[in-house]
PDB file of N, CA and C in Angstrom:
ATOM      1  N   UNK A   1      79.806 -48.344  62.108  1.00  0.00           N
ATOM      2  CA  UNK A   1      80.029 -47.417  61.021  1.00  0.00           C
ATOM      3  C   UNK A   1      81.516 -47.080  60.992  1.00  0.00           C
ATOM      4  N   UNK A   2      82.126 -46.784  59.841  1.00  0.00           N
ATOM      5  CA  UNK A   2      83.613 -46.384  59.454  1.00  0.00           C
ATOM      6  C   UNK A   2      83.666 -45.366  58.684  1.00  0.00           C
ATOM      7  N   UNK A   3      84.719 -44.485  58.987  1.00  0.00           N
ATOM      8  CA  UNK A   3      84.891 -43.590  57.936  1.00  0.00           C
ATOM      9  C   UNK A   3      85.857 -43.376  57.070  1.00  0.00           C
ATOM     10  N   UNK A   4      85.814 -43.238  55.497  1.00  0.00           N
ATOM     11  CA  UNK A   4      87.432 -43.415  54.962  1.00  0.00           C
ATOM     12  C   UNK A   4      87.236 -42.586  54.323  1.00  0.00           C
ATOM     13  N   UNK A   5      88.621 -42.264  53.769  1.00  0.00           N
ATOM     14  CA  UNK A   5      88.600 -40.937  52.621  1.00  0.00           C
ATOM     15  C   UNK A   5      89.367 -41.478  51.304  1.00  0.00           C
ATOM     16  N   UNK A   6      88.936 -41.857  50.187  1.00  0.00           N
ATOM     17  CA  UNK A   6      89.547 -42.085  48.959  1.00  0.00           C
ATOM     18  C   UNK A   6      89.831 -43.475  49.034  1.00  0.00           C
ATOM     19  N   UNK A   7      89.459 -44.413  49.671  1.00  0.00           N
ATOM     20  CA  UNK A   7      89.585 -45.561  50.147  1.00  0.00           C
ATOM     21  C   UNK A   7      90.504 -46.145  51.068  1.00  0.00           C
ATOM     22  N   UNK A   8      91.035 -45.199  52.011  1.00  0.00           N
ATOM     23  CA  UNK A   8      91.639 -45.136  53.184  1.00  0.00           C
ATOM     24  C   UNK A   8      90.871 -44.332  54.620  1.00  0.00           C
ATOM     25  N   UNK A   9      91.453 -46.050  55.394  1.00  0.00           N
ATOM     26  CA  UNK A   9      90.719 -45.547  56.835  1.00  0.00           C
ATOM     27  C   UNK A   9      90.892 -44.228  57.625  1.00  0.00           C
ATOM     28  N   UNK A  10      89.850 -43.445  57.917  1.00  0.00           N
ATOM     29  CA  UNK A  10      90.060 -41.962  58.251  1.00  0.00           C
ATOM     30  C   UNK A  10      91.489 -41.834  58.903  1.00  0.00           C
ATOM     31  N   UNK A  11      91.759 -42.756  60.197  1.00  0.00           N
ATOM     32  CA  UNK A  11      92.955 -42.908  60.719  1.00  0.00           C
ATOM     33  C   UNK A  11      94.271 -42.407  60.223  1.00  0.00           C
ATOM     34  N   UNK A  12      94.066 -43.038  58.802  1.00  0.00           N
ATOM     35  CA  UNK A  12      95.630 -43.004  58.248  1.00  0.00           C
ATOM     36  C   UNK A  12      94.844 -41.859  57.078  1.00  0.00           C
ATOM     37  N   UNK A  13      94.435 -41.028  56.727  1.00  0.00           N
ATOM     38  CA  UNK A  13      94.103 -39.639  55.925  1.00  0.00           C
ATOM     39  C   UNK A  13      95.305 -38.932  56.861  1.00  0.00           C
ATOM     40  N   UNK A  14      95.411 -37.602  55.583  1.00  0.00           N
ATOM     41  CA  UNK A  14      96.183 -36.603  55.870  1.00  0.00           C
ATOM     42  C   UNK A  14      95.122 -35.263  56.542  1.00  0.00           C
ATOM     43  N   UNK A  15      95.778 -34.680  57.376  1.00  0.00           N
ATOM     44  CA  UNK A  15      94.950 -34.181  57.641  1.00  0.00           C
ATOM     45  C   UNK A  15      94.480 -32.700  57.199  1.00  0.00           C
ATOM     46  N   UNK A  16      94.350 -32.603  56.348  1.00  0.00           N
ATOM     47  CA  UNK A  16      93.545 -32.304  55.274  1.00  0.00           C
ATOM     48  C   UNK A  16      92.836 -33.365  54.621  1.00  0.00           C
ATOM     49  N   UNK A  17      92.517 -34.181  54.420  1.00  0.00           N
ATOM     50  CA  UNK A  17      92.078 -35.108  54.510  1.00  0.00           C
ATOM     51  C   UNK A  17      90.839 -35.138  55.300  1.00  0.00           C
ATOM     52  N   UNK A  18      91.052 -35.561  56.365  1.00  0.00           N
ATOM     53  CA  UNK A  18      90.660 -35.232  57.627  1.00  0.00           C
ATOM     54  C   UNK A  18      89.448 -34.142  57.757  1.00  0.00           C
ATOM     55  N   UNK A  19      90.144 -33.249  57.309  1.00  0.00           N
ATOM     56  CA  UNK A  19      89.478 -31.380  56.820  1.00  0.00           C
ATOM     57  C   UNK A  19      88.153 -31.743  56.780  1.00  0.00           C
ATOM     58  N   UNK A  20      88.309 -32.080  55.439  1.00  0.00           N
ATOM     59  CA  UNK A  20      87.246 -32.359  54.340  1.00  0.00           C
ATOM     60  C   UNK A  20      86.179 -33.405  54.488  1.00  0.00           C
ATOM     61  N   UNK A  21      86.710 -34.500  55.150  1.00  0.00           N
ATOM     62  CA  UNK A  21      85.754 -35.686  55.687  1.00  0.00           C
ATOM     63  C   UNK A  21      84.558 -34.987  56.291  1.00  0.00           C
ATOM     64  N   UNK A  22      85.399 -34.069  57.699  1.00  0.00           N
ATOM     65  CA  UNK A  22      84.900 -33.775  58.511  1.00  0.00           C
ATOM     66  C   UNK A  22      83.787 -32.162  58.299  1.00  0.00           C
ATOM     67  N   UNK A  23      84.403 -31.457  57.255  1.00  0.00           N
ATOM     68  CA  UNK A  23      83.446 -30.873  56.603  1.00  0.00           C
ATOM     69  C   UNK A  23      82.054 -31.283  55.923  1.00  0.00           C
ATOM     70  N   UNK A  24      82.289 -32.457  55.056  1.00  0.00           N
ATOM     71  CA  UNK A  24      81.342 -32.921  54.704  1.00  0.00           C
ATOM     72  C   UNK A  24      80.269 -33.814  55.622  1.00  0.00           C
ATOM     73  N   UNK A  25      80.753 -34.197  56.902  1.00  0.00           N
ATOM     74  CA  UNK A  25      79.866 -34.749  57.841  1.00  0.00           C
ATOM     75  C   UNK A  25      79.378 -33.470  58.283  1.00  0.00           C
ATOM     76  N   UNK A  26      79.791 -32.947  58.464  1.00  0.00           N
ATOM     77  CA  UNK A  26      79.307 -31.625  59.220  1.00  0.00           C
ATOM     78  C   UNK A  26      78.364 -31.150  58.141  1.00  0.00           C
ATOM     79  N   UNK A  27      77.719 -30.619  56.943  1.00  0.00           N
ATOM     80  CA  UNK A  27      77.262 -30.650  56.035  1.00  0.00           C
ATOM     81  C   UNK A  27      76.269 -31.791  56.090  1.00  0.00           C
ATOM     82  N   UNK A  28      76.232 -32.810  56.087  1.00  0.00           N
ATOM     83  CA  UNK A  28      75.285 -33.972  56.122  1.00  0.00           C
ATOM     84  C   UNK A  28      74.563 -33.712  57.476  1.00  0.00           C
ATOM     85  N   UNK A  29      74.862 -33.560  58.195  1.00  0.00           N
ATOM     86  CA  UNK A  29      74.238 -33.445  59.660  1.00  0.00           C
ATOM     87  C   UNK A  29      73.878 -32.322  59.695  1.00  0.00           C
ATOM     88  N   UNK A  30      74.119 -31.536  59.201  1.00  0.00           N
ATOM     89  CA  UNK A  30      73.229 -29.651  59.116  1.00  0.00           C
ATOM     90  C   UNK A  30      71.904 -29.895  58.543  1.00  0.00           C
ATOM     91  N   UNK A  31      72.580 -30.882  57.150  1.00  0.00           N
ATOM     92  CA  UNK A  31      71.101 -30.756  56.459  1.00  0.00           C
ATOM     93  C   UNK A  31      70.225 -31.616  56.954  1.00  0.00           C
ATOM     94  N   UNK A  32      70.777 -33.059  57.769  1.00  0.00           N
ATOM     95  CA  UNK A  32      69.393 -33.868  57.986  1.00  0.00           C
ATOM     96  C   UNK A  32      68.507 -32.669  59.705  1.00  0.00           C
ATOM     97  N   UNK A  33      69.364 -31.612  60.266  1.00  0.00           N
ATOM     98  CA  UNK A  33      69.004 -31.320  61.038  1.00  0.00           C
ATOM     99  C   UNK A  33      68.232 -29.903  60.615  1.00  0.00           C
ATOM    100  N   UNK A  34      68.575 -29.551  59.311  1.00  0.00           N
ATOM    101  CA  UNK A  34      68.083 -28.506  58.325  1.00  0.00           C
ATOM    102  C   UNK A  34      68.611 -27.052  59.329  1.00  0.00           C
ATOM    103  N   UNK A  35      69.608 -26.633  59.990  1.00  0.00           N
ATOM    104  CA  UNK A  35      70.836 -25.721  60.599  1.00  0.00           C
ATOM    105  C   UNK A  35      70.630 -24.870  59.390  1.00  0.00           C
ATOM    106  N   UNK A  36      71.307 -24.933  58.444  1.00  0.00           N
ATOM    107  CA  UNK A  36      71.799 -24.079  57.711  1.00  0.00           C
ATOM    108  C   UNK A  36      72.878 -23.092  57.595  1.00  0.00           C
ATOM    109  N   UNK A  37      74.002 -23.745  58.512  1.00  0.00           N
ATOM    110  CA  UNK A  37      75.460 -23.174  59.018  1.00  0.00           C
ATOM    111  C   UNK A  37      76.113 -24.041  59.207  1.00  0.00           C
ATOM    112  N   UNK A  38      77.380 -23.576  58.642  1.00  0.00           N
ATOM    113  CA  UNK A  38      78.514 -24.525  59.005  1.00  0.00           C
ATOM    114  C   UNK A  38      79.867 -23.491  59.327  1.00  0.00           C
ATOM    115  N   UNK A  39      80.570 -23.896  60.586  1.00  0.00           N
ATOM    116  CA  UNK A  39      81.790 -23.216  61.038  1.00  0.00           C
ATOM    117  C   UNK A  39      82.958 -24.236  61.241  1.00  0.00           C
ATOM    118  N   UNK A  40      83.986 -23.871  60.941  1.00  0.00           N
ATOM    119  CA  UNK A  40      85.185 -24.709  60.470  1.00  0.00           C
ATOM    120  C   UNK A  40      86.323 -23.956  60.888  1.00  0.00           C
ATOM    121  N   UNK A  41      87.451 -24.234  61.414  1.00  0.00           N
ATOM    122  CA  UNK A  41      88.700 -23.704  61.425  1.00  0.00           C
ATOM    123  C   UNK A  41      89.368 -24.399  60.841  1.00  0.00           C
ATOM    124  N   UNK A  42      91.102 -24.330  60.914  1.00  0.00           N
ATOM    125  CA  UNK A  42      92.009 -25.056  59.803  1.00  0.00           C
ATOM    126  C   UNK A  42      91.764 -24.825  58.715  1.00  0.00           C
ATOM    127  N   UNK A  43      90.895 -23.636  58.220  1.00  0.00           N
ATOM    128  CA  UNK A  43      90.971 -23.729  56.809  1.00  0.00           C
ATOM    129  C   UNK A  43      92.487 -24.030  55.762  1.00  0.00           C
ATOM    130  N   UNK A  44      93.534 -23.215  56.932  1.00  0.00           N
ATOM    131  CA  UNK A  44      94.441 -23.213  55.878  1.00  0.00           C
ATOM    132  C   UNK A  44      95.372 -24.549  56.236  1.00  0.00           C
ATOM    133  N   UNK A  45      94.557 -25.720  56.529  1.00  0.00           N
ATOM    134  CA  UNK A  45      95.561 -27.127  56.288  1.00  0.00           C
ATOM    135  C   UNK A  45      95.252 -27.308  54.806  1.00  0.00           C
ATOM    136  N   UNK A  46      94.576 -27.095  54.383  1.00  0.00           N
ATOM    137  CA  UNK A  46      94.415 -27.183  52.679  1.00  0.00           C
ATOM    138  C   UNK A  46      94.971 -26.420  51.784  1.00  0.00           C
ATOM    139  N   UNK A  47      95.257 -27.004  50.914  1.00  0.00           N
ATOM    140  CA  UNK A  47      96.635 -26.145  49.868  1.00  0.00           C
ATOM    141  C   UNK A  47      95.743 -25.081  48.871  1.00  0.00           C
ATOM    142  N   UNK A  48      96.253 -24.635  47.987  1.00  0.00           N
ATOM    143  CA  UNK A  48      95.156 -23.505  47.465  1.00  0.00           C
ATOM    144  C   UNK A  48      93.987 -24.080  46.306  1.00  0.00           C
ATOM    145  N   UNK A  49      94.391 -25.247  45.607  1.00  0.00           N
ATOM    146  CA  UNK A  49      93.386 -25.488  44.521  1.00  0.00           C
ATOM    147  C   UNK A  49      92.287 -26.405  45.341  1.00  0.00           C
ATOM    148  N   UNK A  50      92.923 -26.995  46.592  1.00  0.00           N
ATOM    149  CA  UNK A  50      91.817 -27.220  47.181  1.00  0.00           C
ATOM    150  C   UNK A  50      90.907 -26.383  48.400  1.00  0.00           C
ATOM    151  N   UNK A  51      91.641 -25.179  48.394  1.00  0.00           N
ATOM    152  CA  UNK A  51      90.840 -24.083  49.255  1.00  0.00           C
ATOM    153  C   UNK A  51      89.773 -23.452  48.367  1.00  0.00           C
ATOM    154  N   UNK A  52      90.080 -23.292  47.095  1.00  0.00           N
ATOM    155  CA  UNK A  52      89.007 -22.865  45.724  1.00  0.00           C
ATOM    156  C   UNK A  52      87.892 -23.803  45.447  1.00  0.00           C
ATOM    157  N   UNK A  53      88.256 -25.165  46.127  1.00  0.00           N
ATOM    158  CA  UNK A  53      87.753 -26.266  45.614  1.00  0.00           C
ATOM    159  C   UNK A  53      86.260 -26.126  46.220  1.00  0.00           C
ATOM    160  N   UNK A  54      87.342 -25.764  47.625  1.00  0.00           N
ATOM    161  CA  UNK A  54      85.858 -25.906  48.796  1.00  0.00           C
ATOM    162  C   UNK A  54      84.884 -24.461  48.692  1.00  0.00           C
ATOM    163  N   UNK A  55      85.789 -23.782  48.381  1.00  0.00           N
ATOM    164  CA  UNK A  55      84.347 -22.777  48.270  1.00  0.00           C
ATOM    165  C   UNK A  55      83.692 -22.872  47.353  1.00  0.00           C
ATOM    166  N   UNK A  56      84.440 -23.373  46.159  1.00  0.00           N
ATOM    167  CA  UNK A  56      82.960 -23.479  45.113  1.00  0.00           C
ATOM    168  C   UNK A  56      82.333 -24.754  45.497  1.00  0.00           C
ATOM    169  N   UNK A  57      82.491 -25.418  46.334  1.00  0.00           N
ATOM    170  CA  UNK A  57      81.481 -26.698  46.946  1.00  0.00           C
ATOM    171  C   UNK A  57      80.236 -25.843  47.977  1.00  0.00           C
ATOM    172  N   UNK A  58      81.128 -25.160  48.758  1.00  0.00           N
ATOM    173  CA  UNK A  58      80.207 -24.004  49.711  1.00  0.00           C
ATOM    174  C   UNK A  58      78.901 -23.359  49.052  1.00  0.00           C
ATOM    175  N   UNK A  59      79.572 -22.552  48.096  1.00  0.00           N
ATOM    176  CA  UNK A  59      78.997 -21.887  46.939  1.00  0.00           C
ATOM    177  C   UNK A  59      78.233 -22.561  46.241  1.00  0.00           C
ATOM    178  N   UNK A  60      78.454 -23.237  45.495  1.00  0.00           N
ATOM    179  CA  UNK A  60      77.030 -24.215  45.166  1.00  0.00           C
ATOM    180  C   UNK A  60      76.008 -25.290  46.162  1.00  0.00           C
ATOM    181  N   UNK A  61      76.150 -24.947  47.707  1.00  0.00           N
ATOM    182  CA  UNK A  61      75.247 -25.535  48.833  1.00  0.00           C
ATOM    183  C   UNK A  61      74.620 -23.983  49.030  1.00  0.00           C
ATOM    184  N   UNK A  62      75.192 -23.368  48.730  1.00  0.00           N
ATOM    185  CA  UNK A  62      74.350 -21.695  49.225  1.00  0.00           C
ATOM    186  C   UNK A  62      73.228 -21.581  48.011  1.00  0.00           C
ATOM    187  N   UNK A  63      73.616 -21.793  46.816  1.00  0.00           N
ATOM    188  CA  UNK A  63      73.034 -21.521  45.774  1.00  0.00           C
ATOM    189  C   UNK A  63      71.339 -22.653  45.771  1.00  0.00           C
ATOM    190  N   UNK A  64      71.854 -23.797  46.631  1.00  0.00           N
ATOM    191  CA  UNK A  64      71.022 -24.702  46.204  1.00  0.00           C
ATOM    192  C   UNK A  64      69.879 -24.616  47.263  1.00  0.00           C
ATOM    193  N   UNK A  65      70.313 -23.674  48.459  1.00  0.00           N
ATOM    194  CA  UNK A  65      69.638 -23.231  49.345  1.00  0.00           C
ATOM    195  C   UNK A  65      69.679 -24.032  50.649  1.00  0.00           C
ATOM    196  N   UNK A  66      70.841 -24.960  50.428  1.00  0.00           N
ATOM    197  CA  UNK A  66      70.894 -26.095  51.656  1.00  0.00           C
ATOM    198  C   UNK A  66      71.847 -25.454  52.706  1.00  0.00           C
ATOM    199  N   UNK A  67      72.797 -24.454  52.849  1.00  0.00           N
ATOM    200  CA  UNK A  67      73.080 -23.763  53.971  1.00  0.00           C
ATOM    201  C   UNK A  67      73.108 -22.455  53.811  1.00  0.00           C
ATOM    202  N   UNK A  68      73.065 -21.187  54.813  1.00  0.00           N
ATOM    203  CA  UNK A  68      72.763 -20.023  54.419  1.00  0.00           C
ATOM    204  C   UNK A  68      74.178 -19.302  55.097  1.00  0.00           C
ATOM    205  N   UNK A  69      74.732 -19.352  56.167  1.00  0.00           N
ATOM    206  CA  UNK A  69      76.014 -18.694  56.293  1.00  0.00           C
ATOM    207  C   UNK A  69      77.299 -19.896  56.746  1.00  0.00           C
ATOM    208  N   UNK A  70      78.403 -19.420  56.520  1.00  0.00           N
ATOM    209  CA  UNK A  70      79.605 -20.291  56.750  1.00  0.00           C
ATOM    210  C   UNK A  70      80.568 -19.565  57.609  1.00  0.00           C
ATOM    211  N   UNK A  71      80.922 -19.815  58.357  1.00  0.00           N
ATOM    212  CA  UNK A  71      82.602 -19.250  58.771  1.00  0.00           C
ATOM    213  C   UNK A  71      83.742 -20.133  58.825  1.00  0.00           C
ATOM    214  N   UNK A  72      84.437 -19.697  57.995  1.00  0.00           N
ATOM    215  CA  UNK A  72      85.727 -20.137  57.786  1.00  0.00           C
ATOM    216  C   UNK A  72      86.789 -19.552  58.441  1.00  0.00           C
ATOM    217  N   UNK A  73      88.064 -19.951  59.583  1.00  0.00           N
ATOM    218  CA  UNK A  73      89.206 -19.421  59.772  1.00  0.00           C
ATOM    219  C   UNK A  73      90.314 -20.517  59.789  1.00  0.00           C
ATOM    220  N   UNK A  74      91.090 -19.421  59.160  1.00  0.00           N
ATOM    221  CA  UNK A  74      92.417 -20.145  59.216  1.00  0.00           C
ATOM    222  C   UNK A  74      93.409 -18.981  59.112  1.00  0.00           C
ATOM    223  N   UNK A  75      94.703 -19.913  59.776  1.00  0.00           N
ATOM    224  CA  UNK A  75      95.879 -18.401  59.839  1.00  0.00           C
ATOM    225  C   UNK A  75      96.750 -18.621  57.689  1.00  0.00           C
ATOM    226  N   UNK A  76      96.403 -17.366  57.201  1.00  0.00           N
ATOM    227  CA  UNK A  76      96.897 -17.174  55.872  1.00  0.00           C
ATOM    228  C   UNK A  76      97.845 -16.124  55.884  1.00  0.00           C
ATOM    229  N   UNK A  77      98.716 -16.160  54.828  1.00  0.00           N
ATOM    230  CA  UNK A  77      99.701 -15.075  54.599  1.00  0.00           C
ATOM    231  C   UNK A  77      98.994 -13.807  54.678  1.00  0.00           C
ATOM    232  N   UNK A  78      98.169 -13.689  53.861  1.00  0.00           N
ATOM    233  CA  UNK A  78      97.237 -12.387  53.903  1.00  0.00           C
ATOM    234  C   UNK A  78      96.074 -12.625  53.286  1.00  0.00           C
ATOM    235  N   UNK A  79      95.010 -11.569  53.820  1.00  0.00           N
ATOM    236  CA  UNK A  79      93.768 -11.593  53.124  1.00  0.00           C
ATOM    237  C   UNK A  79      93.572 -11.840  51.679  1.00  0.00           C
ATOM    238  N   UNK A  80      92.647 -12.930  51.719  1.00  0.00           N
ATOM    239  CA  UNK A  80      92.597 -14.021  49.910  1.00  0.00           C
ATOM    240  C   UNK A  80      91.840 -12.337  49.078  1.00  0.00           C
ATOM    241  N   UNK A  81      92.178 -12.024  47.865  1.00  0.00           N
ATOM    242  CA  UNK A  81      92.406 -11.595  47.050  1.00  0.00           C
ATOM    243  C   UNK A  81      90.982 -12.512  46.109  1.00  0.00           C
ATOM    244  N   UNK A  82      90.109 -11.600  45.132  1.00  0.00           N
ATOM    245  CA  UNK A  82      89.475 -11.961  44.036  1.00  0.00           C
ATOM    246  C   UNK A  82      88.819 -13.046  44.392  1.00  0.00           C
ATOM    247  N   UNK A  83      87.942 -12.879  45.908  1.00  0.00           N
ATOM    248  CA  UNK A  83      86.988 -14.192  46.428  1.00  0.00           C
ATOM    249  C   UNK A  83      85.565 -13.448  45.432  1.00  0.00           C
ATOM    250  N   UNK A  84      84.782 -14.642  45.039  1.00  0.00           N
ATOM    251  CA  UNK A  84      83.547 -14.231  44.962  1.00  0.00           C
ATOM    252  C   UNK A  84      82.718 -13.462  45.087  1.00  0.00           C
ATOM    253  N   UNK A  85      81.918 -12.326  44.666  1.00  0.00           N
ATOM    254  CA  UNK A  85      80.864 -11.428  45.535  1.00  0.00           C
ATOM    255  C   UNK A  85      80.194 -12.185  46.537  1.00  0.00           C
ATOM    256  N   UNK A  86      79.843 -13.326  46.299  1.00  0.00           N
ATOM    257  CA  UNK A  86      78.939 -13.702  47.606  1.00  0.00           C
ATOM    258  C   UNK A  86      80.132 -13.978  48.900  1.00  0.00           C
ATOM    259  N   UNK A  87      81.723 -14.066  48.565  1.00  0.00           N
ATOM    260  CA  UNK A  87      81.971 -14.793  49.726  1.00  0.00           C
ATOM    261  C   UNK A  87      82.821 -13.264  50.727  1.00  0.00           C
ATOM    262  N   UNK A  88      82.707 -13.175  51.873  1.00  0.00           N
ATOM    263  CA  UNK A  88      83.259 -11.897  52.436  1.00  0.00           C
ATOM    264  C   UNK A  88      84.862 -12.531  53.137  1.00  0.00           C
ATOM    265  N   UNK A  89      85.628 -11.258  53.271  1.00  0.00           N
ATOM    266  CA  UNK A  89      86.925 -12.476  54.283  1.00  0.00           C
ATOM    267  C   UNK A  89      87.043 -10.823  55.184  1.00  0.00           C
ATOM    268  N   UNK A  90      87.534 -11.459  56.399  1.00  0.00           N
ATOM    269  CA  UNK A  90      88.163 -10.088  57.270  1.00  0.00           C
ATOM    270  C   UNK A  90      89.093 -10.720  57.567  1.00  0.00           C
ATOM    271  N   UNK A  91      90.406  -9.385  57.818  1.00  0.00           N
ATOM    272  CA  UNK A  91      91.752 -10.057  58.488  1.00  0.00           C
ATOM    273  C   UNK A  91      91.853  -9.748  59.956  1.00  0.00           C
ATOM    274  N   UNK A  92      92.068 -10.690  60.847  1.00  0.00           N
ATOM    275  CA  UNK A  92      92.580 -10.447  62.234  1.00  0.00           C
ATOM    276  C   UNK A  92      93.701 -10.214  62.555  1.00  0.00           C
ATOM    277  N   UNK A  93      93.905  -8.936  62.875  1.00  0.00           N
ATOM    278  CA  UNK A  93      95.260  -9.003  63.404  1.00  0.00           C
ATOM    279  C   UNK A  93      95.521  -8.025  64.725  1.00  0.00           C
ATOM    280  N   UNK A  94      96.072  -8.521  65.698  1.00  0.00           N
ATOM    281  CA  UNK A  94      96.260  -8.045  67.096  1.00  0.00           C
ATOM    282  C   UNK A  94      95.052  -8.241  67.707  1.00  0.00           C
ATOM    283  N   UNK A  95      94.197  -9.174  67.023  1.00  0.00           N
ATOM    284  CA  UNK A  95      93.033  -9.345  67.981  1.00  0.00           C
ATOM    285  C   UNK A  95      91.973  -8.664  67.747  1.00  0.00           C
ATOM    286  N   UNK A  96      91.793  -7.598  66.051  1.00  0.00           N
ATOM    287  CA  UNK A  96      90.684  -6.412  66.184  1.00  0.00           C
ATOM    288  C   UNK A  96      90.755  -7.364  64.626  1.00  0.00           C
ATOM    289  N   UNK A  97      89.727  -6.965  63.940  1.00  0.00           N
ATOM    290  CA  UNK A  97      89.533  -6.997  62.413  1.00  0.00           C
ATOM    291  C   UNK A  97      89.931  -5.765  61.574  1.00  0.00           C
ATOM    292  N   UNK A  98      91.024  -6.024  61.037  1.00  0.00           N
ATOM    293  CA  UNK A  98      91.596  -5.028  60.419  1.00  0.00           C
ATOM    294  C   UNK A  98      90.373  -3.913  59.518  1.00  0.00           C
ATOM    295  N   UNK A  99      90.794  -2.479  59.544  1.00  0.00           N
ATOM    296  CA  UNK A  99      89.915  -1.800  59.269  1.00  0.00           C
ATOM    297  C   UNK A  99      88.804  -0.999  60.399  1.00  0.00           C
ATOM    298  N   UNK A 100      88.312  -1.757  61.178  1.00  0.00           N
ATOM    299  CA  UNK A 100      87.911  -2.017  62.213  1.00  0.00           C
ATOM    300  C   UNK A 100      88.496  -0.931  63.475  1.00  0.00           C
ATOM    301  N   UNK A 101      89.698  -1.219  63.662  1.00  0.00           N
ATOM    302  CA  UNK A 101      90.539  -0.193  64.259  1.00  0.00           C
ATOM    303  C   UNK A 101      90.534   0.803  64.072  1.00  0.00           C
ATOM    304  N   UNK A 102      90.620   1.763  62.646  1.00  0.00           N
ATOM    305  CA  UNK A 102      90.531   3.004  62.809  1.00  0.00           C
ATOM    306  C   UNK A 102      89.153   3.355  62.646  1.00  0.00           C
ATOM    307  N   UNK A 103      88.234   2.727  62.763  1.00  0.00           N
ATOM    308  CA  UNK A 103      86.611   3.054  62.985  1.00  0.00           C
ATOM    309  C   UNK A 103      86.354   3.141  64.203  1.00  0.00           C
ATOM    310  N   UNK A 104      87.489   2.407  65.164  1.00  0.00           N
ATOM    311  CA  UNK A 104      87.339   2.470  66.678  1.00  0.00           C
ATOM    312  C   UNK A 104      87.784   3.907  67.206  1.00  0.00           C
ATOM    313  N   UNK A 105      88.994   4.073  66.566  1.00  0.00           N
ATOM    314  CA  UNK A 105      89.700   5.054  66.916  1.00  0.00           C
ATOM    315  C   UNK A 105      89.234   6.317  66.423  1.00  0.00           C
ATOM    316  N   UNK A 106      88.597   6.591  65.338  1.00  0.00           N
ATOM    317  CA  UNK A 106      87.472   7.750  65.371  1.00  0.00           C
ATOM    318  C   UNK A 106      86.369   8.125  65.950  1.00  0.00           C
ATOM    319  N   UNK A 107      86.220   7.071  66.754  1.00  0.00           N
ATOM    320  CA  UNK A 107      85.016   7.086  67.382  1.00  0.00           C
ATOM    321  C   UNK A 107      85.029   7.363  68.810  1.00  0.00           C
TER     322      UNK A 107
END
């Protein structure tokens, strides 16, 4: 078996490239194992129309009922702005989830 992306051997893909292959195997193998999760880092090797790309790919596997939660991380400038109602984001920073901290600290 081989794997290519756009008609190039995975090898020589960019990696983002790469990303996405490997997302979508991961996705194929959830569902023949029927998981219903998929976790990924590097989100942010992907540029932004293809970071939109993938969640509405996500987003329509949630809808269709073929996976039920995702986690996505990647290091971003700042927390993505005008995501979806279905999709949630938290920011990490110093190691706590922002927000998070002063719920600690009242407590």
């Amino acid at each position: 078996m081989s794997i290519s992306y756009d008609g190039r051997p995975y090898g020589l893909a960019s990696a983002s490239a790469k990303w996405r292959a490997n997302m979508m195997i991961a996705e194929a193998i959830n569902h023949v194992a029927g998981i219903k999760f998929l976790m990924a880092d590097e989100f942010d090797l992907l540029d932004l129309p293809s970071r939109s790309a993938c969640l509405k790919w996500l987003l329509g596997l949630s809808r269709a009922g073929e996976i039920e939660s995702v986690l996505l991380f990647g290091t971003l400038k700042e927390k993505p702005a005008n995501l979806p109602s279905a999709v949630e984001a938290h920011w990490i920073e110093n190691g706590v989830i922002a927000g998070d901290q002063v719920k600690a600290e009242a407590a």
